[in-house]
PDB file of N, CA and C in Angstrom:
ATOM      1  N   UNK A   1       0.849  -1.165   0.000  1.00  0.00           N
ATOM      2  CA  UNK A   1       0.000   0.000   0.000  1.00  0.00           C
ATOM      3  C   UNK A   1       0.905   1.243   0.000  1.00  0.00           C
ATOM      4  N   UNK A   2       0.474   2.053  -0.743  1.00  0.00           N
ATOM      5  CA  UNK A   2       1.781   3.741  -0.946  1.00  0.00           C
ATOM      6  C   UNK A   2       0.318   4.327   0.212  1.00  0.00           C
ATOM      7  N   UNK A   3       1.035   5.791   0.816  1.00  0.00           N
ATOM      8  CA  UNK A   3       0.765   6.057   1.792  1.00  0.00           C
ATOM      9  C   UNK A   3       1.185   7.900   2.033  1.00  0.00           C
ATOM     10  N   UNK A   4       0.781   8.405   2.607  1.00  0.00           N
ATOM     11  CA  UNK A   4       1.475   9.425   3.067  1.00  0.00           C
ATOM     12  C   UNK A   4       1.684   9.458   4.369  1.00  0.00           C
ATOM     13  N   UNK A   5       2.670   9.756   4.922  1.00  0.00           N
ATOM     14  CA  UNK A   5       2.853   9.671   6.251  1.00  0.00           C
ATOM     15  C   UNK A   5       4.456  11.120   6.869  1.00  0.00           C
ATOM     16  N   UNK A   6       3.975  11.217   8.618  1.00  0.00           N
ATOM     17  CA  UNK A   6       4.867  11.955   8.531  1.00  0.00           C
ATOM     18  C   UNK A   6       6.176  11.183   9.590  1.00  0.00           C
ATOM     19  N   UNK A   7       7.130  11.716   9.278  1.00  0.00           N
ATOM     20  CA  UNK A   7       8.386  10.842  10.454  1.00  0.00           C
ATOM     21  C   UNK A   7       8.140  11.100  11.933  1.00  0.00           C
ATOM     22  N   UNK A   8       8.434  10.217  12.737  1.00  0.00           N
ATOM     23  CA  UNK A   8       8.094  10.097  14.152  1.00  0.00           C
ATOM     24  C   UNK A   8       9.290  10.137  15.022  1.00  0.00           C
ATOM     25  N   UNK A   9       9.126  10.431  16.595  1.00  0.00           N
ATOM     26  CA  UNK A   9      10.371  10.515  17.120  1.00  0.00           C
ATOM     27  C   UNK A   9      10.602   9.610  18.076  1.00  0.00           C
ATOM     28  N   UNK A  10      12.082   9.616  18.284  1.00  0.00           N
ATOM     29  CA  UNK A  10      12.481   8.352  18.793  1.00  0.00           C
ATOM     30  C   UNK A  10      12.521   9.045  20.349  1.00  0.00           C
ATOM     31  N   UNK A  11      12.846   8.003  21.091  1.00  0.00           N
ATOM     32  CA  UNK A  11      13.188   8.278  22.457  1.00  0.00           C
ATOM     33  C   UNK A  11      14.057   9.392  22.829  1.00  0.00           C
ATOM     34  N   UNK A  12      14.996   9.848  21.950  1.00  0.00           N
ATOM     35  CA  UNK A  12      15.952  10.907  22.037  1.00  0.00           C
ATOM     36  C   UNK A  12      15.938  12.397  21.286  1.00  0.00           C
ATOM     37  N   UNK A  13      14.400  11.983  20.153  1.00  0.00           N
ATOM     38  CA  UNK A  13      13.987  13.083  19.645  1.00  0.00           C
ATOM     39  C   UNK A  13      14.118  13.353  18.829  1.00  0.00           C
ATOM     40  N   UNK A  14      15.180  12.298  17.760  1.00  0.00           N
ATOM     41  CA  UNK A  14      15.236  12.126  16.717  1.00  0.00           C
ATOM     42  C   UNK A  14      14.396  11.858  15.828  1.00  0.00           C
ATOM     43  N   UNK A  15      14.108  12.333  14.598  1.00  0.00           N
ATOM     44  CA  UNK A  15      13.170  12.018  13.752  1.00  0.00           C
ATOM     45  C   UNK A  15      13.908  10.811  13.369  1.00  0.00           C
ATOM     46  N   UNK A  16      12.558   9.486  13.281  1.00  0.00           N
ATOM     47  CA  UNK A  16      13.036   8.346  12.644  1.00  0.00           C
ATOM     48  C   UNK A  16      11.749   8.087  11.647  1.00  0.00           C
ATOM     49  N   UNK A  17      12.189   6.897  10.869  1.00  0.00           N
ATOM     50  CA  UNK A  17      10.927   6.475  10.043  1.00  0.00           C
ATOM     51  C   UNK A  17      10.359   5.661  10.462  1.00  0.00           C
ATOM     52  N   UNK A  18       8.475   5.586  10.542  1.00  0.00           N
ATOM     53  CA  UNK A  18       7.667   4.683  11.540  1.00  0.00           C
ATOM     54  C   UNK A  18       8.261   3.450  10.923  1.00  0.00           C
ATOM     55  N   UNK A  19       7.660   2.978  11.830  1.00  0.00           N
ATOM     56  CA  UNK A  19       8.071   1.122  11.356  1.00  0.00           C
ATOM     57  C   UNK A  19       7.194   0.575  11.038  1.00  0.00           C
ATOM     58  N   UNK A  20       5.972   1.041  10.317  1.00  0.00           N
ATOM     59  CA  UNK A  20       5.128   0.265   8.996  1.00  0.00           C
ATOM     60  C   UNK A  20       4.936   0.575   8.477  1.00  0.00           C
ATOM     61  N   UNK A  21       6.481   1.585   7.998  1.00  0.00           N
ATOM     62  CA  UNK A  21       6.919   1.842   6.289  1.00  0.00           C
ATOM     63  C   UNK A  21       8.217   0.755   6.074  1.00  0.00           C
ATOM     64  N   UNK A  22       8.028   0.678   5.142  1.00  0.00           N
ATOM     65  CA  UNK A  22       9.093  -0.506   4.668  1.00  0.00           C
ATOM     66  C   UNK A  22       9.911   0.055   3.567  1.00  0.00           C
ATOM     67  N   UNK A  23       9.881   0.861   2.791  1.00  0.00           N
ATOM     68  CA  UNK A  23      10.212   1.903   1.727  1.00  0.00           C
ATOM     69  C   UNK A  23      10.154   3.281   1.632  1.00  0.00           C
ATOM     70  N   UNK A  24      10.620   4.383   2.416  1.00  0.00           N
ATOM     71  CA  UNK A  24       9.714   5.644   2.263  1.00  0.00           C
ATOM     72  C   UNK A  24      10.845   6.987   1.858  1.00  0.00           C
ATOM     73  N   UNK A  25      10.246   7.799   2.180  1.00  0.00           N
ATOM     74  CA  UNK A  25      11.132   8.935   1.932  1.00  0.00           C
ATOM     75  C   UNK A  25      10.805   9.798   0.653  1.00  0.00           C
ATOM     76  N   UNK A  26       9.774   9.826  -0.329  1.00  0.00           N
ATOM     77  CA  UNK A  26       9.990   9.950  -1.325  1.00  0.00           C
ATOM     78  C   UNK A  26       8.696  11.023  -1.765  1.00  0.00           C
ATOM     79  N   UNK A  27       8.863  11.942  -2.912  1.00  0.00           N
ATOM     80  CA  UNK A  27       8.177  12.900  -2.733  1.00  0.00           C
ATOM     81  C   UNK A  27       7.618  13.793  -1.821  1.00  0.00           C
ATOM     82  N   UNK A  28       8.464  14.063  -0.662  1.00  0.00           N
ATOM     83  CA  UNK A  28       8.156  15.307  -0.067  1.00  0.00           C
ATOM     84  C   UNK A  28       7.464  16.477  -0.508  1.00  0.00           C
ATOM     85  N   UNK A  29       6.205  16.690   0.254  1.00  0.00           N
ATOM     86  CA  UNK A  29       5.609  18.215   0.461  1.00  0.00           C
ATOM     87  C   UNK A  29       5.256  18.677   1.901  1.00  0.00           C
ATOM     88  N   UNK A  30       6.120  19.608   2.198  1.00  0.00           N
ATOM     89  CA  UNK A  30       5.710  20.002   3.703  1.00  0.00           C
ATOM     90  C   UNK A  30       6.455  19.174   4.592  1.00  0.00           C
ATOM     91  N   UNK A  31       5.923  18.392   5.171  1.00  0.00           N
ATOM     92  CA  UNK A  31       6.560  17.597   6.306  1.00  0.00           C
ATOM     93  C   UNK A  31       5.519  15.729   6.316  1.00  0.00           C
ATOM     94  N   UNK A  32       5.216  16.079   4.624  1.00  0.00           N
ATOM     95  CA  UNK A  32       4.444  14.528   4.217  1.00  0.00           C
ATOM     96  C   UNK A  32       5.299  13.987   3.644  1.00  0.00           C
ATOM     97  N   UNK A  33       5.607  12.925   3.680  1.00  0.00           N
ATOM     98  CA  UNK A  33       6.504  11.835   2.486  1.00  0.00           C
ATOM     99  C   UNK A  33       5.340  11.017   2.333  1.00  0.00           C
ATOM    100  N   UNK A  34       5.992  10.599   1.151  1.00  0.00           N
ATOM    101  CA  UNK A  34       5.473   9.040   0.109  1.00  0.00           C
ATOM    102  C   UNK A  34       6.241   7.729   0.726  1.00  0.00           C
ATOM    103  N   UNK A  35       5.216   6.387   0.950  1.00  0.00           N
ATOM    104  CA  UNK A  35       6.381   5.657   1.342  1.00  0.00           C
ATOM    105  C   UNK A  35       5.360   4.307   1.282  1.00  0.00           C
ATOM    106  N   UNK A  36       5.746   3.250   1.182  1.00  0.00           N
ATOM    107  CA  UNK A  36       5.393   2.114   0.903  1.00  0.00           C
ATOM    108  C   UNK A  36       4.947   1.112   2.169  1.00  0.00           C
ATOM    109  N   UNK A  37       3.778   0.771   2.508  1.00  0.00           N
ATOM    110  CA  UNK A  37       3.916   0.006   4.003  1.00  0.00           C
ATOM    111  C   UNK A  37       4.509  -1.864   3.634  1.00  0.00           C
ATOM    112  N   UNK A  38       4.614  -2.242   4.497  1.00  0.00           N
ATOM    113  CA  UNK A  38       4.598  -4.121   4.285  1.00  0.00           C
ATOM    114  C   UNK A  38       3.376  -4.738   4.329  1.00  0.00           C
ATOM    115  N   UNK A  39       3.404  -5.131   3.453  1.00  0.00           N
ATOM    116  CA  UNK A  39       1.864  -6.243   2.419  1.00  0.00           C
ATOM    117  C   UNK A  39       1.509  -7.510   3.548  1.00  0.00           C
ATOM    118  N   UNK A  40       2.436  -7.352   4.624  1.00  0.00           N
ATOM    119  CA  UNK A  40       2.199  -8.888   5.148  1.00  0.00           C
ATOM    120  C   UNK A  40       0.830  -8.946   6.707  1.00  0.00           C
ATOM    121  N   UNK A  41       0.071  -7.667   6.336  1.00  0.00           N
ATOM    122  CA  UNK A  41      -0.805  -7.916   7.445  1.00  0.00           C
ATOM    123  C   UNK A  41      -0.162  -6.909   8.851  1.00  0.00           C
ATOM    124  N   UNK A  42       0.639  -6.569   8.625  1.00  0.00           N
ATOM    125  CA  UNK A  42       1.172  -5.802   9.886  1.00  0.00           C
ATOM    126  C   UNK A  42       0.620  -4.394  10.008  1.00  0.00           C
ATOM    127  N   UNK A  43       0.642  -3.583  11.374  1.00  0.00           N
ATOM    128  CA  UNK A  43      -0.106  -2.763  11.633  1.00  0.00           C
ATOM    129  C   UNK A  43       0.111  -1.575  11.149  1.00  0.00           C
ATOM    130  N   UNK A  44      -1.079  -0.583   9.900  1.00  0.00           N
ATOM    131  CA  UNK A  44      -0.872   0.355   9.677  1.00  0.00           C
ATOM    132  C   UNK A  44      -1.739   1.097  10.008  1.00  0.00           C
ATOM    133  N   UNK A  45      -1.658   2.458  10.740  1.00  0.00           N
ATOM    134  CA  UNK A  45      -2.834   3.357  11.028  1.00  0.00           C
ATOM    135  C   UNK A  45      -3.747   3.646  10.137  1.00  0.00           C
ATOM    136  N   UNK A  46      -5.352   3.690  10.439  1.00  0.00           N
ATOM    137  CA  UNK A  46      -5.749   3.709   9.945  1.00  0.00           C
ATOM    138  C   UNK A  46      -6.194   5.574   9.260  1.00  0.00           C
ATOM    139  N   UNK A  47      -5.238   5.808   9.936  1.00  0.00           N
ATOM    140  CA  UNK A  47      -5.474   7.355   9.683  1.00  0.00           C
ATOM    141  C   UNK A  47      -5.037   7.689   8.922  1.00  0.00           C
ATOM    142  N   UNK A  48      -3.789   7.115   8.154  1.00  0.00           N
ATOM    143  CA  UNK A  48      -2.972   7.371   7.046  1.00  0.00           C
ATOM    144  C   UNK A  48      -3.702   7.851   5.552  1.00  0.00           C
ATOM    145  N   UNK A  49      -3.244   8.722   4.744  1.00  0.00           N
ATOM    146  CA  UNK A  49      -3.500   8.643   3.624  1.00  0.00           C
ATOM    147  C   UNK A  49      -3.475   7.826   2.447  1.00  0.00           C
ATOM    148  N   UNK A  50      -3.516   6.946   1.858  1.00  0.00           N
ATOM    149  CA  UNK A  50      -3.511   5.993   0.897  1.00  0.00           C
ATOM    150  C   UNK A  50      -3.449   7.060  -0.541  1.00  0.00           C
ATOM    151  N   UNK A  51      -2.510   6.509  -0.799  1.00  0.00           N
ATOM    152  CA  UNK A  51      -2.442   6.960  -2.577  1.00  0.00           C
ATOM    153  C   UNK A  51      -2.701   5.930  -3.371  1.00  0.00           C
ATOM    154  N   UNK A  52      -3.696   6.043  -4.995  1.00  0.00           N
ATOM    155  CA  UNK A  52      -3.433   5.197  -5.725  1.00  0.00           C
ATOM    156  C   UNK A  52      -2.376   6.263  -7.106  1.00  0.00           C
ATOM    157  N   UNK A  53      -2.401   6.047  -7.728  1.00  0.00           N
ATOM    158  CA  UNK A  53      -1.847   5.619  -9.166  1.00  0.00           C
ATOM    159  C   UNK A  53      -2.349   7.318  -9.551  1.00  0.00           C
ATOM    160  N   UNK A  54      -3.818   7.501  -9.445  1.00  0.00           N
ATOM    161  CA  UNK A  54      -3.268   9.112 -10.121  1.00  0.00           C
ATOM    162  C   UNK A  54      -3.159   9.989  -8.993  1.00  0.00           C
ATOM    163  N   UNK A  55      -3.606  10.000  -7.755  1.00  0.00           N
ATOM    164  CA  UNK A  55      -2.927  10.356  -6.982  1.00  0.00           C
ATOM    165  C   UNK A  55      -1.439  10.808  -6.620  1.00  0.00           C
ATOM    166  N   UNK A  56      -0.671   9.598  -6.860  1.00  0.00           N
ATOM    167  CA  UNK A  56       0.838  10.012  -6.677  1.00  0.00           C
ATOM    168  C   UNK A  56       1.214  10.666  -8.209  1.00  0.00           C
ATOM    169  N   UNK A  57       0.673  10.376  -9.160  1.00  0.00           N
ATOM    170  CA  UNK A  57       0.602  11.331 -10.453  1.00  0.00           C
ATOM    171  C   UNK A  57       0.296  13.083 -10.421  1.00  0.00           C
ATOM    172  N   UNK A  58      -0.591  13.376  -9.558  1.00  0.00           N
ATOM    173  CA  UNK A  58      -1.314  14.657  -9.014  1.00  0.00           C
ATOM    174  C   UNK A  58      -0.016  14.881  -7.909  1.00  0.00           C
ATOM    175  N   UNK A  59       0.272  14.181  -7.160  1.00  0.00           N
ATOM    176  CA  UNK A  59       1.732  15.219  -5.949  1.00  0.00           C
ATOM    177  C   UNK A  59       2.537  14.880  -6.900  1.00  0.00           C
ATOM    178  N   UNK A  60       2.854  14.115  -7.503  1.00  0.00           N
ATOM    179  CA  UNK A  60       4.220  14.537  -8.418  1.00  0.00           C
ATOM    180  C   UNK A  60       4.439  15.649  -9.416  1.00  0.00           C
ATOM    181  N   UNK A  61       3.269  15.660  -9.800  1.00  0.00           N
ATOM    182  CA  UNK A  61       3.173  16.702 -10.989  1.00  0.00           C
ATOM    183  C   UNK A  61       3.415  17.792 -10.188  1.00  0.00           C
ATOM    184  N   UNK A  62       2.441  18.230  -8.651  1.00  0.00           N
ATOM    185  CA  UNK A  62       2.781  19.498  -8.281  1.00  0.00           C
ATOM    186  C   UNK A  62       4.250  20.071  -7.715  1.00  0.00           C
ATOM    187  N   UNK A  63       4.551  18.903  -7.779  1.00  0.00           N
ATOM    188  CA  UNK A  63       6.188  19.370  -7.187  1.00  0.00           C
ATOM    189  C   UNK A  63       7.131  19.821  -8.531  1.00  0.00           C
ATOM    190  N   UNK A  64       6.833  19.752  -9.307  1.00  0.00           N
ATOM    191  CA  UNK A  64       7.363  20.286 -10.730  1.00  0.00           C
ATOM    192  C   UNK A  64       9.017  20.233 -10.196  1.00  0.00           C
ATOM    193  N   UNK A  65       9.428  18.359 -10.788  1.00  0.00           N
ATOM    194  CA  UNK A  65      10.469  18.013 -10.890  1.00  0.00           C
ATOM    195  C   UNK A  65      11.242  18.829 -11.561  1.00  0.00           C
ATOM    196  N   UNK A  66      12.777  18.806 -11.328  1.00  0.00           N
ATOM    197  CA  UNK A  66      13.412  18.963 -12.720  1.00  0.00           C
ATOM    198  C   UNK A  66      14.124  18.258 -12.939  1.00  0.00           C
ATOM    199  N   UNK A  67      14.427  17.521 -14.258  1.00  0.00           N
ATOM    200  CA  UNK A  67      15.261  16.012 -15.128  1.00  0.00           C
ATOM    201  C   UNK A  67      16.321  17.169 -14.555  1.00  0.00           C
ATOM    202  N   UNK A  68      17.544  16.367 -14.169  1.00  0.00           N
ATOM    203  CA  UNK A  68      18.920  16.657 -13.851  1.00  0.00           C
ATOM    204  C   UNK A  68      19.620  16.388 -14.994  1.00  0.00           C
ATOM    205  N   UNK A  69      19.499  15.513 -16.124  1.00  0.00           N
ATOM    206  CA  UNK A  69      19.729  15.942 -17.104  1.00  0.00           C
ATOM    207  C   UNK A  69      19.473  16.859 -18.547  1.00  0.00           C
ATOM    208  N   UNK A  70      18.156  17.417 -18.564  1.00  0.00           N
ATOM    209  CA  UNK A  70      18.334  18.276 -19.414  1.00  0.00           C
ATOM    210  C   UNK A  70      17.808  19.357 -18.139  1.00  0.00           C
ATOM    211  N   UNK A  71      17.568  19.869 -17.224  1.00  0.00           N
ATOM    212  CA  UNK A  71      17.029  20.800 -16.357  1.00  0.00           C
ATOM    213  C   UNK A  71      15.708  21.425 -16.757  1.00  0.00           C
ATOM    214  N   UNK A  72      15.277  20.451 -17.279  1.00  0.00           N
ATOM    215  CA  UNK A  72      13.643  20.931 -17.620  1.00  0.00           C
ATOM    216  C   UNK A  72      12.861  20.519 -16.734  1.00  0.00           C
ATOM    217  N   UNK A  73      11.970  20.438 -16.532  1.00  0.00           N
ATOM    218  CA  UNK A  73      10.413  19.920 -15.719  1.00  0.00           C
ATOM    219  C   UNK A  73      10.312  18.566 -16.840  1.00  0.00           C
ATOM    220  N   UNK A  74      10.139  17.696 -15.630  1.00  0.00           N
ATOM    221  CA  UNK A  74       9.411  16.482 -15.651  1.00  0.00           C
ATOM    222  C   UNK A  74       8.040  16.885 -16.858  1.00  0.00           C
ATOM    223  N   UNK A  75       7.790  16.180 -18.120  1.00  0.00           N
ATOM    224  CA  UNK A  75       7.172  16.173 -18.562  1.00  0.00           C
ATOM    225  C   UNK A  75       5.545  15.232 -18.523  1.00  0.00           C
ATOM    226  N   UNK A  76       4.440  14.737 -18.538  1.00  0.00           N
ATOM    227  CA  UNK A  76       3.688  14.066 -18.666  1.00  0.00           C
ATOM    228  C   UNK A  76       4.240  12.982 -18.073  1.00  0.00           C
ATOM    229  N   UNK A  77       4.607  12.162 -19.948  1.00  0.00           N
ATOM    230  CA  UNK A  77       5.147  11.008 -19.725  1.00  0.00           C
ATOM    231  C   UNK A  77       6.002  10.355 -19.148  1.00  0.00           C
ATOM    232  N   UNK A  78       6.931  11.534 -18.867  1.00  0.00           N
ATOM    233  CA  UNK A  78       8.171  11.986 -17.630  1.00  0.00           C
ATOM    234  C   UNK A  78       7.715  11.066 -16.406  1.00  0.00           C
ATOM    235  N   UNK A  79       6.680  11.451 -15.626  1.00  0.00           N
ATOM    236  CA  UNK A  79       5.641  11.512 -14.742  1.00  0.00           C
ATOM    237  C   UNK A  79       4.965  10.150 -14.492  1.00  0.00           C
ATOM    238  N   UNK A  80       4.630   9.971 -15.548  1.00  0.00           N
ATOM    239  CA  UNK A  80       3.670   8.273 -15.339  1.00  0.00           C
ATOM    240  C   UNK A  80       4.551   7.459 -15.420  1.00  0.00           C
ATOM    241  N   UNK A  81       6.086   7.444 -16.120  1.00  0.00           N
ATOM    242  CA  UNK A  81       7.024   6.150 -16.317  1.00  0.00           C
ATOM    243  C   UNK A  81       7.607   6.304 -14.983  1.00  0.00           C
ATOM    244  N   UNK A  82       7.836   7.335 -14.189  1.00  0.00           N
ATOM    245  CA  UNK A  82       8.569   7.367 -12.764  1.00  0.00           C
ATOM    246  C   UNK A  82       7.246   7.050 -11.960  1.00  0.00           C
ATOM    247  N   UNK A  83       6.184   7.270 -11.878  1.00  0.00           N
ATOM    248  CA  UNK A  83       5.066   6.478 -11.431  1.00  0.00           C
ATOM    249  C   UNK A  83       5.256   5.247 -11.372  1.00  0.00           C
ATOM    250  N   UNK A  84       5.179   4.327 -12.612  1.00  0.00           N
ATOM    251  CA  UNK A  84       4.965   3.144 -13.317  1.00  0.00           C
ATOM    252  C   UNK A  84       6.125   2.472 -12.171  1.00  0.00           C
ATOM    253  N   UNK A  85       7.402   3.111 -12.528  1.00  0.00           N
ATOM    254  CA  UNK A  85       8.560   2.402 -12.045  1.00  0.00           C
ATOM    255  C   UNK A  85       8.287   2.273 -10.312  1.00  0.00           C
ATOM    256  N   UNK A  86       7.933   2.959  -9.642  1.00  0.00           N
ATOM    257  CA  UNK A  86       7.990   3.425  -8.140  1.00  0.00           C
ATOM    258  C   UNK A  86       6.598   2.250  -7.594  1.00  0.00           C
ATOM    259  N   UNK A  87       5.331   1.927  -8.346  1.00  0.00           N
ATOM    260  CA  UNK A  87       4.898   1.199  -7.856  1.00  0.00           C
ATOM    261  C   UNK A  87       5.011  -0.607  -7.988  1.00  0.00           C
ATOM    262  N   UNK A  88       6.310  -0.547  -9.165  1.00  0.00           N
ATOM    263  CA  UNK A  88       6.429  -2.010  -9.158  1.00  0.00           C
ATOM    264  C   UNK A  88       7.005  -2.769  -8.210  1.00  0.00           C
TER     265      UNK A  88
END
């Protein structure tokens, strides 16, 4: 399940990443990340945001990437193949 979620603190106050993300960090806005939970039944809040497919299409687009190689903005198709790739 992709997710939005925000980082939590440890005993010392450190921001850490919850522990029913299994993948995360990714598309930041604000103090939300993108991040992947574990498929195996383990406990995820139910408060969380759930992303599908155009969802993470819609926060990606608004963050108006830029390709590090030509320094343009992420185009469309730009967009759905880094989609495509991120939920396999």
């Amino acid at each position: 399940m992709i997710v939005e979620y925000k980082m939590h603190r440890n005993i010392n106050g450190e921001k850490i990443t919850p522990s029913f993300i299994k993948d995360g960090g990714y598309f930041m806005i604000g103090d939300k990340l993108v991040g992947k939970t574990y498929g195996d039944g383990s406990y995820v809040p139910s408060t969380l945001v759930t992303l599908d497919e155009s969802a993470l299409v819609a926060r990606i687009t608004s963050l108006n990437l830029i390709d590090p190689k030509t320094d343009e903005e992420l185009d469309a198709d730009e967009i759905q193949n880094l989609v495509t790739s991120f939920l396999e």
